[in-house]
Every structure is written in C-alpha cells, then in structure tokens.
Protein backbone atom coordinates (compact mmCIF):
# COMPACT_ATOMS: atom_id res chain seq x y z
CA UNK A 1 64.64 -13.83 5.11
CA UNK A 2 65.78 -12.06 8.01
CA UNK A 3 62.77 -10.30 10.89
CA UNK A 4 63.17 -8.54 14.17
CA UNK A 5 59.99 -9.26 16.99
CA UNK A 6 59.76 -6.30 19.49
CA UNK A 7 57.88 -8.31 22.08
CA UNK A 8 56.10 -6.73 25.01
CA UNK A 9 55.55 -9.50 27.86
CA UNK A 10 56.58 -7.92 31.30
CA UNK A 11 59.70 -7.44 33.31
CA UNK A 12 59.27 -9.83 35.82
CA UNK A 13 58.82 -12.58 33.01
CA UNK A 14 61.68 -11.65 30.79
CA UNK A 15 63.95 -14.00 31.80
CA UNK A 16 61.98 -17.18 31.44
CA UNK A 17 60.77 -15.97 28.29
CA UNK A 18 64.59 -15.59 27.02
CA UNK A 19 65.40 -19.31 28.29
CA UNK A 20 62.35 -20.43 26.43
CA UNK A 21 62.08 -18.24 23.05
CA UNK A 22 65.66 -19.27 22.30
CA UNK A 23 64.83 -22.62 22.21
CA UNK A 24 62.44 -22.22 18.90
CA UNK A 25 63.11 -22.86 15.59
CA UNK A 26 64.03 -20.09 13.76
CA UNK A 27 64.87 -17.64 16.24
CA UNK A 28 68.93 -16.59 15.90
CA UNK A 29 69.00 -14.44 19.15
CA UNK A 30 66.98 -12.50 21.53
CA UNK A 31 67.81 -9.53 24.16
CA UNK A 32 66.12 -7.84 27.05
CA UNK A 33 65.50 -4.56 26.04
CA UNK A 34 64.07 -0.82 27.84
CA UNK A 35 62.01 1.49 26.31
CA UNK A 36 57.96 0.52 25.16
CA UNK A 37 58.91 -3.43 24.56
CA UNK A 38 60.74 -5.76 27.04
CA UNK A 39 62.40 -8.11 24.72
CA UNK A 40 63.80 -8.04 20.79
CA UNK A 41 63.99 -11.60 19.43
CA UNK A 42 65.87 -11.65 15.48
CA UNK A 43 63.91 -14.53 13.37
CA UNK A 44 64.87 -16.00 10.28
CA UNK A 45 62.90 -17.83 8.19
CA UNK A 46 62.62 -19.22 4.33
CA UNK A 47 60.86 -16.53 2.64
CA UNK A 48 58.05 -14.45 4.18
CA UNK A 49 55.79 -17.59 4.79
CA UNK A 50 58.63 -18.89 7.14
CA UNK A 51 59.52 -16.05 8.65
CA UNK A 52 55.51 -15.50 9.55
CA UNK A 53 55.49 -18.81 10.98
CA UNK A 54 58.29 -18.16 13.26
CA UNK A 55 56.98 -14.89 14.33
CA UNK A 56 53.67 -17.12 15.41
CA UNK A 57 55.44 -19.83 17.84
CA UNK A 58 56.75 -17.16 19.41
CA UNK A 59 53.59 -15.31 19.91
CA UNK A 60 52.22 -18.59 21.09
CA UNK A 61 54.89 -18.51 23.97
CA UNK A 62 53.34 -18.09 28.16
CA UNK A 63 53.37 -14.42 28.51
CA UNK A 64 53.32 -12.75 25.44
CA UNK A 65 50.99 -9.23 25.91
CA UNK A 66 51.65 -7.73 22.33
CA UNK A 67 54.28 -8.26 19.50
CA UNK A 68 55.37 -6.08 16.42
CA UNK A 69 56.84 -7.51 13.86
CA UNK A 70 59.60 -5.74 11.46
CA UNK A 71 60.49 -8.24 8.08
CA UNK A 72 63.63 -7.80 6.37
CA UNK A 73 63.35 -5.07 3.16
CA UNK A 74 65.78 -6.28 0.29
C-alpha cells in the first residue's frame, strides 16, 4: 500500500530533512515542494498498519512542525 506525507518542517531545514527522510525504511522518494507544506515524501508500506508505521518514523524525524497524511484508495 502506497501513501503520500505532505510534511510542513521549514525552508531553511528542508534539505537536511531530504538527506535524512530518504534514508528510512519505507519511504520510495521525497521532494521539496512550495505552496502550504515544504516537503512531499511517497511511503509504502504492507497494508495500512505498515504504511502507518512509516508515516510515524518520519514524523519522529528533527524538525517536523505538522504532517498530513494521504493513503492509497484501491
């Protein structure tokens, strides 16, 4: 199961936080983004449970202000 993060941290912090988030299990890519978030990180998991738990190390990464979370709809 496929999910999409829209993760707001702060511009200054972005690239750190791209070096770092792409280094997690479970996360396939992640861009810089404009507009309300700073960053959109695609997650992929086994089943919801596994995408949830990927969603959660990356919400546990330095500099993470507010996340929203969009699962895959099948």
């Amino acid at each position: 199961m496929n999910g999409l993060m829209l993760i707001r941290i702060g511009a200054k912090e972005t690239p750190a936080f791209l070096q770092e988030v792409g280094k997690l299990e479970g996360v396939v890519d992640a861009y810089a983004v404009f507009g309300r978030f700073d960053v959109a990180v695609l997650i992929e998991g086994k089943g919801f449970l596994g995408v949830k738990a990927v969603a959660a190390n990356v919400t546990k990464l330095k500099g993470v202000k507010s996340t929203e979370t969009l699962i895959e709809g099948k």
